[in-house]
C-alpha atoms as a PDB file:
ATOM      1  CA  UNK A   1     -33.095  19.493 -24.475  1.00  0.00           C
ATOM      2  CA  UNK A   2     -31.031  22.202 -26.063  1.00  0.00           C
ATOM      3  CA  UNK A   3     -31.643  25.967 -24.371  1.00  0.00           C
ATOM      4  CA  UNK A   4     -32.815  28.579 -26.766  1.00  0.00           C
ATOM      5  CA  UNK A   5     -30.716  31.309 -28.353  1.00  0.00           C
ATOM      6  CA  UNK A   6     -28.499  33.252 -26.227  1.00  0.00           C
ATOM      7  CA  UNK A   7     -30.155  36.915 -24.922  1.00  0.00           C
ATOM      8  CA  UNK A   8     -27.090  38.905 -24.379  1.00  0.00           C
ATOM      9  CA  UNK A   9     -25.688  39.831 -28.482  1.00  0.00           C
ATOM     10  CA  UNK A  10     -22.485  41.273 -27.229  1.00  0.00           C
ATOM     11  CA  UNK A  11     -21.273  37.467 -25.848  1.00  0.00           C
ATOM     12  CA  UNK A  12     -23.284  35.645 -28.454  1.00  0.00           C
ATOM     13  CA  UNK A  13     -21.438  33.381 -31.005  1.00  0.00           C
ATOM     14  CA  UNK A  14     -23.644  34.590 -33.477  1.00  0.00           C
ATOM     15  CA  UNK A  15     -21.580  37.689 -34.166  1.00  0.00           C
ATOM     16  CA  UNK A  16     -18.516  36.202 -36.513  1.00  0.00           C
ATOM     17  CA  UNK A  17     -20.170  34.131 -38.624  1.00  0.00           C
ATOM     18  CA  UNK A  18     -19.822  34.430 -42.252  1.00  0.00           C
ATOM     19  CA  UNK A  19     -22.576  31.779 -43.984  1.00  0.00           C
ATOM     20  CA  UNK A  20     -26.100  30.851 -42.650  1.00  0.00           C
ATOM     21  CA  UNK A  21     -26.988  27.558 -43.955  1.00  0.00           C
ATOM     22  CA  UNK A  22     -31.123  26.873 -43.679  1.00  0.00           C
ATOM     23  CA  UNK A  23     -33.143  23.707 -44.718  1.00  0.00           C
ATOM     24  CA  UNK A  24     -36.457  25.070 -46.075  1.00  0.00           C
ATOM     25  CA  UNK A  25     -39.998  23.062 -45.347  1.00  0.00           C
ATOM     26  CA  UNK A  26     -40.745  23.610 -41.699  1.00  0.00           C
ATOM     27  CA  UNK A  27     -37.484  26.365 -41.181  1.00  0.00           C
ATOM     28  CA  UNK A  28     -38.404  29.016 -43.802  1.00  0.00           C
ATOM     29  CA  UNK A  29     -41.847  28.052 -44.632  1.00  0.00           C
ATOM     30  CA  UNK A  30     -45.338  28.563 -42.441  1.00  0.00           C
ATOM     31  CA  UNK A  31     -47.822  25.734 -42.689  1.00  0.00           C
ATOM     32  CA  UNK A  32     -46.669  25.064 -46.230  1.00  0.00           C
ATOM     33  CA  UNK A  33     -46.144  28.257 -47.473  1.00  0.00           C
ATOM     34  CA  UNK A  34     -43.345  30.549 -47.992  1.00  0.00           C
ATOM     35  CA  UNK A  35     -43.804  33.369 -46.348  1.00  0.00           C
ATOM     36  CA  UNK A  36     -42.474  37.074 -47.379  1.00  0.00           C
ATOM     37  CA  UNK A  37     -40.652  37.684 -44.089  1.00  0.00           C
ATOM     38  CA  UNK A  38     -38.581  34.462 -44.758  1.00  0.00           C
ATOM     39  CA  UNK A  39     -37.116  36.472 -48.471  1.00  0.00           C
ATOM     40  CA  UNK A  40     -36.583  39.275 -46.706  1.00  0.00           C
ATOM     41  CA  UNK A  41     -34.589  37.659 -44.071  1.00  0.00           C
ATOM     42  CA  UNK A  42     -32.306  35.951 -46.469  1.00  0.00           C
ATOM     43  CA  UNK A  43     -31.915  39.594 -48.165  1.00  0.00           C
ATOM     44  CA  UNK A  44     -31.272  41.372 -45.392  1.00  0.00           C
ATOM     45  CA  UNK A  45     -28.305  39.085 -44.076  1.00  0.00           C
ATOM     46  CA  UNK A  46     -26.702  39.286 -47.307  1.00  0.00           C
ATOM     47  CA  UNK A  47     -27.058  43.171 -47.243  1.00  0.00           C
ATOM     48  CA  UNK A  48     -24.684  42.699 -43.792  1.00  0.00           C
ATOM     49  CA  UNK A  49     -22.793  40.502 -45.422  1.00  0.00           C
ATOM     50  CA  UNK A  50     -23.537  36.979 -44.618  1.00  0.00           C
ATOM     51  CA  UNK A  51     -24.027  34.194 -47.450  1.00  0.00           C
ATOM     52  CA  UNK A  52     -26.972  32.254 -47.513  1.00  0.00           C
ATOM     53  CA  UNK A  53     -27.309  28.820 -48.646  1.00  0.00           C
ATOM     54  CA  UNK A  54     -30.261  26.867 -48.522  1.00  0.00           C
ATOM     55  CA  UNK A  55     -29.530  23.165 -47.860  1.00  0.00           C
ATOM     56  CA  UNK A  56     -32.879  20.623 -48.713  1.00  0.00           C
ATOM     57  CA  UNK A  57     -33.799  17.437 -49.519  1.00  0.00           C
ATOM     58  CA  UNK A  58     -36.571  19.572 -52.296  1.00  0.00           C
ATOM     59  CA  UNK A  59     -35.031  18.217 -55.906  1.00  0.00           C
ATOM     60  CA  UNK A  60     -33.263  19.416 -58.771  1.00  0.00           C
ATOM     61  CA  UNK A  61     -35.698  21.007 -60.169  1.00  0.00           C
ATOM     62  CA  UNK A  62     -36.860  23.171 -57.583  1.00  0.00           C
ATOM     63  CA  UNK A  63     -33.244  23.605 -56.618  1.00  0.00           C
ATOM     64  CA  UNK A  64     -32.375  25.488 -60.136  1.00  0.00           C
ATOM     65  CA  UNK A  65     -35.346  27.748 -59.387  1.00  0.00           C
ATOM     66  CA  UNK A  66     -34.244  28.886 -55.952  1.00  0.00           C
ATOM     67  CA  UNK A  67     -31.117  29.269 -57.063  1.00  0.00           C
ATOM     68  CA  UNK A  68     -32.447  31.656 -59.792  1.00  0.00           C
ATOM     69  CA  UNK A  69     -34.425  33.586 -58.140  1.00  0.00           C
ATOM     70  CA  UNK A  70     -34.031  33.805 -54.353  1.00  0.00           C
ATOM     71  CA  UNK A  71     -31.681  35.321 -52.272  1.00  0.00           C
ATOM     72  CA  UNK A  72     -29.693  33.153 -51.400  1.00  0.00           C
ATOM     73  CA  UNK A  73     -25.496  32.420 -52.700  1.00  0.00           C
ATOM     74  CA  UNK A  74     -25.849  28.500 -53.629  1.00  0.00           C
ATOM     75  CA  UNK A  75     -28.059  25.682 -52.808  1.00  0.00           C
ATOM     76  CA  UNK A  76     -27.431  21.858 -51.621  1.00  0.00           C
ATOM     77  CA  UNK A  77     -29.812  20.191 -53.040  1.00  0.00           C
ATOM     78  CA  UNK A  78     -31.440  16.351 -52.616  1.00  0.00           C
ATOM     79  CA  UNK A  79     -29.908  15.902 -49.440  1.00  0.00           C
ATOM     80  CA  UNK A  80     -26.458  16.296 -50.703  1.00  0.00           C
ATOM     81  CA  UNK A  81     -26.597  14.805 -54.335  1.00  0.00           C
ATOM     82  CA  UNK A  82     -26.242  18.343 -55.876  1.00  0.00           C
ATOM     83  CA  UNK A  83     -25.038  22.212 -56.151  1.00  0.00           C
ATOM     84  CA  UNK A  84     -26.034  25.171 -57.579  1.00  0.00           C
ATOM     85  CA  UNK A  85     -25.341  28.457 -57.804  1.00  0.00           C
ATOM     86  CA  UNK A  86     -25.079  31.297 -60.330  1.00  0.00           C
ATOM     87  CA  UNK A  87     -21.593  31.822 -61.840  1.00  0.00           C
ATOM     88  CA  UNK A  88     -20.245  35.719 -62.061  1.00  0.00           C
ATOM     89  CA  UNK A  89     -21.423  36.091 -65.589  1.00  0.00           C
ATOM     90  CA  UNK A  90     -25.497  34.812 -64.446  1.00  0.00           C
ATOM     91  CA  UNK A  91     -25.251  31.428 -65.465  1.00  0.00           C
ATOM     92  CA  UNK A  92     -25.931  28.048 -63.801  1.00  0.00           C
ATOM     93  CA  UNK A  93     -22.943  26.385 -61.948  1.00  0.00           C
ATOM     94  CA  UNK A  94     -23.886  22.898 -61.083  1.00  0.00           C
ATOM     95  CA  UNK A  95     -21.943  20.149 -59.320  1.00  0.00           C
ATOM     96  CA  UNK A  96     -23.798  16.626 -59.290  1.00  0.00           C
ATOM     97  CA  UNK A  97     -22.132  14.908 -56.363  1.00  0.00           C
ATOM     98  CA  UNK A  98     -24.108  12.054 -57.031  1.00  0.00           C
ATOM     99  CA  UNK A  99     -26.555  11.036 -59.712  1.00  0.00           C
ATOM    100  CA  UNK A 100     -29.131   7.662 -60.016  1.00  0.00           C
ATOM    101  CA  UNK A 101     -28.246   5.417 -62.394  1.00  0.00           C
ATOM    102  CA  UNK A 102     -31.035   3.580 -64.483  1.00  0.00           C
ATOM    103  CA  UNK A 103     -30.857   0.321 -62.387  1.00  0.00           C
ATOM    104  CA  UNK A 104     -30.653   2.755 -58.947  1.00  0.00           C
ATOM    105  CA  UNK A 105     -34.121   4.585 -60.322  1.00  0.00           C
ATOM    106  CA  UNK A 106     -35.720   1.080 -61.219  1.00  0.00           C
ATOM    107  CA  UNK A 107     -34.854   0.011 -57.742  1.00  0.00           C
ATOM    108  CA  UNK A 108     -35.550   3.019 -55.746  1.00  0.00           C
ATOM    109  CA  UNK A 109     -39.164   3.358 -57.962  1.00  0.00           C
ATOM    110  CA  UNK A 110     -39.441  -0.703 -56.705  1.00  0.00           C
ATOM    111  CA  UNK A 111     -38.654   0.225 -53.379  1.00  0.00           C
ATOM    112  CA  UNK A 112     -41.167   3.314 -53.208  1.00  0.00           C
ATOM    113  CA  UNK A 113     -43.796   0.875 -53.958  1.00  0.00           C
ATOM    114  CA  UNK A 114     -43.086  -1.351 -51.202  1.00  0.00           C
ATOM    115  CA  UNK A 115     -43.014   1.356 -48.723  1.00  0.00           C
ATOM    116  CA  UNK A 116     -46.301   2.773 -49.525  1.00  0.00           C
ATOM    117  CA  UNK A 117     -47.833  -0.565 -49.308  1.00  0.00           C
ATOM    118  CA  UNK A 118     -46.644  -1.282 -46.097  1.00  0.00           C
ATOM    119  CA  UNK A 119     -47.779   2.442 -45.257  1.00  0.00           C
ATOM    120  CA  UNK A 120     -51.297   2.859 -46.335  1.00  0.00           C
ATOM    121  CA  UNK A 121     -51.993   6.843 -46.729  1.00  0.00           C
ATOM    122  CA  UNK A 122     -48.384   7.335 -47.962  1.00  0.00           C
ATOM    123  CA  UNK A 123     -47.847   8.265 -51.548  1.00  0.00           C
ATOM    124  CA  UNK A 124     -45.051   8.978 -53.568  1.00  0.00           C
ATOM    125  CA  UNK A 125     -44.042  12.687 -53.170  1.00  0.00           C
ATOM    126  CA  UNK A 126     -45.640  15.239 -55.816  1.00  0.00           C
ATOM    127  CA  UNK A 127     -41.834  16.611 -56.873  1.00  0.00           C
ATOM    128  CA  UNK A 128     -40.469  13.205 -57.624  1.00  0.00           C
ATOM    129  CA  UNK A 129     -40.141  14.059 -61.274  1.00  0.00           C
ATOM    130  CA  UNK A 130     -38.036  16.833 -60.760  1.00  0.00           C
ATOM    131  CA  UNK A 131     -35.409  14.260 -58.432  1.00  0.00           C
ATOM    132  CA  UNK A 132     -31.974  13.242 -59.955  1.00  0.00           C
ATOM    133  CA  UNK A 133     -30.767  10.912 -57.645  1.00  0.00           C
ATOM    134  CA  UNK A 134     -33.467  10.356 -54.846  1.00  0.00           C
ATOM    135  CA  UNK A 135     -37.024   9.386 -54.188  1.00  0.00           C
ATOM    136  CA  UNK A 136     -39.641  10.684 -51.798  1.00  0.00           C
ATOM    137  CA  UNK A 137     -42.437   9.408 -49.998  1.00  0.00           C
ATOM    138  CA  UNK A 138     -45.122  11.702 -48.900  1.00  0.00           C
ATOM    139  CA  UNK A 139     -46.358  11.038 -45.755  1.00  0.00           C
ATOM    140  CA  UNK A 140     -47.482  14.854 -44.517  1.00  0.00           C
ATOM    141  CA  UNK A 141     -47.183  17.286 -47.624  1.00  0.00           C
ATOM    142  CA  UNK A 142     -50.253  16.323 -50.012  1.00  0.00           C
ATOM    143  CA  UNK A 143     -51.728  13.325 -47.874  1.00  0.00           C
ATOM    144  CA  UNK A 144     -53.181  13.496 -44.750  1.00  0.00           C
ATOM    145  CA  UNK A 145     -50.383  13.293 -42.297  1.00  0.00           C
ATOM    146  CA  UNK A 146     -49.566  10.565 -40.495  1.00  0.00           C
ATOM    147  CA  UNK A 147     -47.624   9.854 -37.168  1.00  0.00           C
ATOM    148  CA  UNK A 148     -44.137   9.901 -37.353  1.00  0.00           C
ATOM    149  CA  UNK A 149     -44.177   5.957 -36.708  1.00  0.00           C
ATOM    150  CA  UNK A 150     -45.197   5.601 -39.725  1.00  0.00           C
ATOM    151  CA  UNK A 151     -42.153   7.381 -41.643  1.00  0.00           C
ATOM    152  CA  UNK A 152     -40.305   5.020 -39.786  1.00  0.00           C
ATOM    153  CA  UNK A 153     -41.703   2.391 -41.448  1.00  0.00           C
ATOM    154  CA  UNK A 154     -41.444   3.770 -45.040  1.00  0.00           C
ATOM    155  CA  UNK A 155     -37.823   4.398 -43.829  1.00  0.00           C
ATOM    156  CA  UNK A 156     -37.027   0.824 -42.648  1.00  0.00           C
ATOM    157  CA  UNK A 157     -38.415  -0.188 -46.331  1.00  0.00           C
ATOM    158  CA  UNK A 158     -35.884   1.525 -48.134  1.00  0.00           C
ATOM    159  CA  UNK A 159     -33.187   0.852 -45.454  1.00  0.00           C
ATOM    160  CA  UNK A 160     -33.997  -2.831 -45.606  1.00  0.00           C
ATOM    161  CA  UNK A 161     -33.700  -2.705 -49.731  1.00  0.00           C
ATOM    162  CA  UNK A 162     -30.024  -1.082 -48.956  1.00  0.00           C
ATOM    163  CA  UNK A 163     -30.784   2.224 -49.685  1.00  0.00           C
ATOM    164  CA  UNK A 164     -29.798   5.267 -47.038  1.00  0.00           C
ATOM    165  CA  UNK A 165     -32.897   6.899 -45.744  1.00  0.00           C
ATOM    166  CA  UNK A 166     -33.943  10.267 -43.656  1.00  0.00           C
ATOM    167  CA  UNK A 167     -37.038  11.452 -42.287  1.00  0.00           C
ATOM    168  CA  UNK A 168     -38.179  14.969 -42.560  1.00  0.00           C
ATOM    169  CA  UNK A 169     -40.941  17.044 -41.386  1.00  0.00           C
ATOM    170  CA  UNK A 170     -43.130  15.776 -44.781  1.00  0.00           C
ATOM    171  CA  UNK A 171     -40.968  13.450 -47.000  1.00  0.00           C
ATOM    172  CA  UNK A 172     -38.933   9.947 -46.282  1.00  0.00           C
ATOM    173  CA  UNK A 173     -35.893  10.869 -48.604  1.00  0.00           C
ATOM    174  CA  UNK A 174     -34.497   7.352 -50.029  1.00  0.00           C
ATOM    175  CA  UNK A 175     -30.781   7.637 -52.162  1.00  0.00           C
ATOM    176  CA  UNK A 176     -28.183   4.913 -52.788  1.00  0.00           C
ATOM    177  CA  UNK A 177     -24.669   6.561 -51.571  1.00  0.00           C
ATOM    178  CA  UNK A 178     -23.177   8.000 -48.649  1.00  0.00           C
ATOM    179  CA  UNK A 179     -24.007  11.703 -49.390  1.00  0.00           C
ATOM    180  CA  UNK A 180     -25.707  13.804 -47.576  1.00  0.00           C
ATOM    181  CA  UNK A 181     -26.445  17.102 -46.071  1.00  0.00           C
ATOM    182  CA  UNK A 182     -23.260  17.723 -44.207  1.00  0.00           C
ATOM    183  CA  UNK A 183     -20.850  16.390 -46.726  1.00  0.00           C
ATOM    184  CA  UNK A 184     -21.604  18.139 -49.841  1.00  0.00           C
ATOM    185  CA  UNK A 185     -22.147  21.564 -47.666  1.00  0.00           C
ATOM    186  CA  UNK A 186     -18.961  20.918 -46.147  1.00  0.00           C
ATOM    187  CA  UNK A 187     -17.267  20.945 -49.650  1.00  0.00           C
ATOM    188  CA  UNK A 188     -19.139  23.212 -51.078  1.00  0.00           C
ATOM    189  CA  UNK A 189     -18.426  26.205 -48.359  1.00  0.00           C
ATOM    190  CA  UNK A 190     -14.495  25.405 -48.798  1.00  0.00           C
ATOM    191  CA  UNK A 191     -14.633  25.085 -52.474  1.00  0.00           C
ATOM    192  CA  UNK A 192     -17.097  27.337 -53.444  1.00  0.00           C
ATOM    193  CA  UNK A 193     -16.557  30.341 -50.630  1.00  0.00           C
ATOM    194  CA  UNK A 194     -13.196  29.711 -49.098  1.00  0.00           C
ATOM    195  CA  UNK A 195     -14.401  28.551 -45.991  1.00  0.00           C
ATOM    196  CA  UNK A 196     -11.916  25.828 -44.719  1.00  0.00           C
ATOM    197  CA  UNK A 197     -13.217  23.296 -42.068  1.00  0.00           C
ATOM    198  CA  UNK A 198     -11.638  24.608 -39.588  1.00  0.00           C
ATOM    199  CA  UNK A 199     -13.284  27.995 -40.504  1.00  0.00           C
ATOM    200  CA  UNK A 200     -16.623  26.724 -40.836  1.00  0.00           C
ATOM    201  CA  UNK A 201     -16.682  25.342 -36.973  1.00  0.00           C
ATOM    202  CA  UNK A 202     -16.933  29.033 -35.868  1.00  0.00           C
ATOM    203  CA  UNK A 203     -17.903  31.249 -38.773  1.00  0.00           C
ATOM    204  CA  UNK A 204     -21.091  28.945 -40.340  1.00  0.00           C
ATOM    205  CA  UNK A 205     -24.860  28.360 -38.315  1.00  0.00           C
ATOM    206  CA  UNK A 206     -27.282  25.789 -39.831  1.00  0.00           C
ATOM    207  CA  UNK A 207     -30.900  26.253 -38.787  1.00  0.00           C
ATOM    208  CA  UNK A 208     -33.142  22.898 -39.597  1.00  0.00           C
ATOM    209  CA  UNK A 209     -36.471  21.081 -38.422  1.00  0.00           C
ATOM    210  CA  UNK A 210     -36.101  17.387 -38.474  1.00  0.00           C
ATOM    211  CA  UNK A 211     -34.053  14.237 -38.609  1.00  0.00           C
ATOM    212  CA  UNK A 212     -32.664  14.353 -41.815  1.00  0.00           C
ATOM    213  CA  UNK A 213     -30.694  17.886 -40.739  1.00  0.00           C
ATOM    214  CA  UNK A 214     -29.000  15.670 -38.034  1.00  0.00           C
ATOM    215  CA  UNK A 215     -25.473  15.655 -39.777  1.00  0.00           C
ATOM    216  CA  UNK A 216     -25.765  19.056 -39.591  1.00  0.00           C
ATOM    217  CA  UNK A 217     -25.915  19.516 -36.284  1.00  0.00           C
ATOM    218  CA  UNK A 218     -23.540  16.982 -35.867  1.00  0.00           C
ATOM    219  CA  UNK A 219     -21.023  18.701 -37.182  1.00  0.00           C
ATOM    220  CA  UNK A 220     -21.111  22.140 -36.854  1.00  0.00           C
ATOM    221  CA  UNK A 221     -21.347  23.448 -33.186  1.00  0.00           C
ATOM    222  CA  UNK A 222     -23.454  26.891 -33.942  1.00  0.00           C
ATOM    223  CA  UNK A 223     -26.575  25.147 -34.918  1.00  0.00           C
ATOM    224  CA  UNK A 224     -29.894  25.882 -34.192  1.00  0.00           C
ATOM    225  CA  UNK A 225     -33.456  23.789 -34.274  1.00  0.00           C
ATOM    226  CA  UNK A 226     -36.271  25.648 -34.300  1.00  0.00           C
ATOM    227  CA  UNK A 227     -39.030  24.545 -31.796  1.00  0.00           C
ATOM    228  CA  UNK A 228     -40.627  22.059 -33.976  1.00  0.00           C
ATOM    229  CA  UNK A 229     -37.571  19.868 -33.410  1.00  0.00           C
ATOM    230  CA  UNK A 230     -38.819  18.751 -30.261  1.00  0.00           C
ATOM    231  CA  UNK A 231     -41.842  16.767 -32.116  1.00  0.00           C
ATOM    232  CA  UNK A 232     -39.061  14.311 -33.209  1.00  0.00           C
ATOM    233  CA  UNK A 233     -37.342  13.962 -29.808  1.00  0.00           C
ATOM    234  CA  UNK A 234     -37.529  10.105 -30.199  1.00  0.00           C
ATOM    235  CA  UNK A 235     -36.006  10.016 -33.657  1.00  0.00           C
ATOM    236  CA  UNK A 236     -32.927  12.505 -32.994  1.00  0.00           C
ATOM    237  CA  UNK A 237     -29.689  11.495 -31.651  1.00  0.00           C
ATOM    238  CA  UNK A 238     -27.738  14.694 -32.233  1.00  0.00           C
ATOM    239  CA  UNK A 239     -29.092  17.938 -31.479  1.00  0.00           C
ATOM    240  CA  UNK A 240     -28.245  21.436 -31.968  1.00  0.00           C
ATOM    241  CA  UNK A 241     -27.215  23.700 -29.982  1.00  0.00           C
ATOM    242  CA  UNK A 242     -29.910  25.761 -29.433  1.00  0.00           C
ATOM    243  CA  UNK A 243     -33.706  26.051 -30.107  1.00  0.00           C
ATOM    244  CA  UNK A 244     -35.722  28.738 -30.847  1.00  0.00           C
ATOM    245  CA  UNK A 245     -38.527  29.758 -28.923  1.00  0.00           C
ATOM    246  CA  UNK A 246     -41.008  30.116 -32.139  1.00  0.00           C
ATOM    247  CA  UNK A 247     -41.665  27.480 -34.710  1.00  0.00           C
ATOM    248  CA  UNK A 248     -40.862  27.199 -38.613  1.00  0.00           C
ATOM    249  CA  UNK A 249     -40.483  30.821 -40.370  1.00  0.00           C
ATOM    250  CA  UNK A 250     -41.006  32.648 -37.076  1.00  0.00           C
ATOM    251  CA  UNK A 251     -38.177  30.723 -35.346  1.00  0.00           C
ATOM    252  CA  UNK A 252     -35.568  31.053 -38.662  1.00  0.00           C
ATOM    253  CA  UNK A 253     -37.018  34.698 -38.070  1.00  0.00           C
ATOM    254  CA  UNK A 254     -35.803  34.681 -34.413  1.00  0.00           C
ATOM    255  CA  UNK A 255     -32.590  33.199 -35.684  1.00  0.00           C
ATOM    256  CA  UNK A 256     -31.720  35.923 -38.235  1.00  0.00           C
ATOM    257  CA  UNK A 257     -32.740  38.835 -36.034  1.00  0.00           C
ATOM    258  CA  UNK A 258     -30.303  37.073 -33.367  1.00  0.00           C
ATOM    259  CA  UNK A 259     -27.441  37.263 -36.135  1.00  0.00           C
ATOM    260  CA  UNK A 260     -28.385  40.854 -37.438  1.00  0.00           C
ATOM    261  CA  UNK A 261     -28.064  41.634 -33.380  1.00  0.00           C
ATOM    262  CA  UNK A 262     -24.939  40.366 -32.792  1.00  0.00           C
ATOM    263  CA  UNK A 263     -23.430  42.050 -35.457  1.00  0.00           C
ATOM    264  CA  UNK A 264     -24.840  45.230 -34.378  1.00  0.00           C
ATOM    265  CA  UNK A 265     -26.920  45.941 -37.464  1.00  0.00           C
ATOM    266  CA  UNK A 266     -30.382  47.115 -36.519  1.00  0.00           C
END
């Protein structure tokens, strides 16, 4: 198991990075809700200068509004399929990496069905309408939630139909394509921010919850899980570097006030 966030500031890692990337249910959000700590976070790191991007598997839809009106400098959105982020001048700057064709939506929509009847309780996801290029099954959000073993099953549905699948801490997230988090916020913090890959190893932390954020912390050695992570030990193959000691908002709270620390900014 990963240790938790490193006490002394002066040594930590923590101190030269340049973008904090955060997935949102279970990282920002407290039982479900968003709470105002969470906004003020994000502000006050870009107030010392760090960008914040918020990386979900949430759709399109919700996407543009974050985009809009949080504080944050872009936003990965559907697990990878998209980008936004507010051009110079206020408008919308959107980059579909990936997009469902008709056909891929009939099949997906035919695939959603099979996985909720093999999964009684599940239910398609309440923000499906607002998805561009992937479905969700709800299997914690609006139903009652069910053990993880059974978003494995929903998964193996999709995976069996030939779609790519990823569990989170409320959704199975089913796309055709071999997006995903860590690709498109790869590109995006090069293209977008000047970040080159070789930057990004030491200058960029990614704070998630669940299985679906493993690319992440895959890839980019200052990551962080907060405690909740442990719930999915059996499901996780690649995990972060750290932990925090506190659970969804608290523990991306923990995080940030680690970061504002290390810098030296009260």
């Amino acid at each position: 198991m990963p240790p938790h966030l490193p006490d002394d500031p002066t040594a930590s890692p923590l101190a030269g990075i340049r973008a904090l990337l955060f997935d949102l249910d279970g990282t920002v959000t407290r039982k479900g809700r968003l709470p105002a700590a969470s906004l003020a976070a994000l502000e006050a790191l870009q107030g010392c200068g760090v960008l914040t991007i918020a990386v979900t598997g949430r759709p399109a839809g919700w996407c543009d509004l974050i985009a809009r009106w949080w504080p944050v400098d872009a936003v990965v959105g559907e697990n990878g399929a998209l980008t936004l982020m507010l051009g110079p001048d206020g408008s919308m700057l959107r980059d579909d990496v990936a997009a469902a064709s008709p056909d891929d939506r009939a099949r997906l929509e035919g695939l959603m069905q099979s996985a909720c009847d093999a999964v009684p309780g599940s239910a398609p996801a309440q923000d499906n309408d607002w998805r561009c290029c992937d479905v969700a099954l709800d299997f914690a959000e609006a139903v009652p939630a069910l053990p993880l073993a059974a978003a494995e099953r929903a998964a193996a549905v999709f995976r069996e139909g030939g779609a790519t699948a990823k569990i989170s801490s409320i959704h199975v997230n089913a796309w055709f394509g071999d997006h995903n988090k860590r690709s498109t916020s790869v590109r995006l913090l090069e293209q977008a921010f000047g970040l080159s890959p070789a930057d990004q190893r030491d200058q960029v932390v990614f704070v998630g919850d669940s299985p679906n954020d493993e690319p992440m912390f895959a890839h980019f050695p200052i990551s962080v899980g907060v405690a909740g992570l442990t719930r999915f030990a059996d499901q996780v193959s690649h995990w972060p570097a750290w932990l925090t000691q506190a659970d969804e908002a608290d523990g991306f709270l923990e995080l940030v006030a680690a970061v504002r620390a290390a810098k030296g900014v009260a």
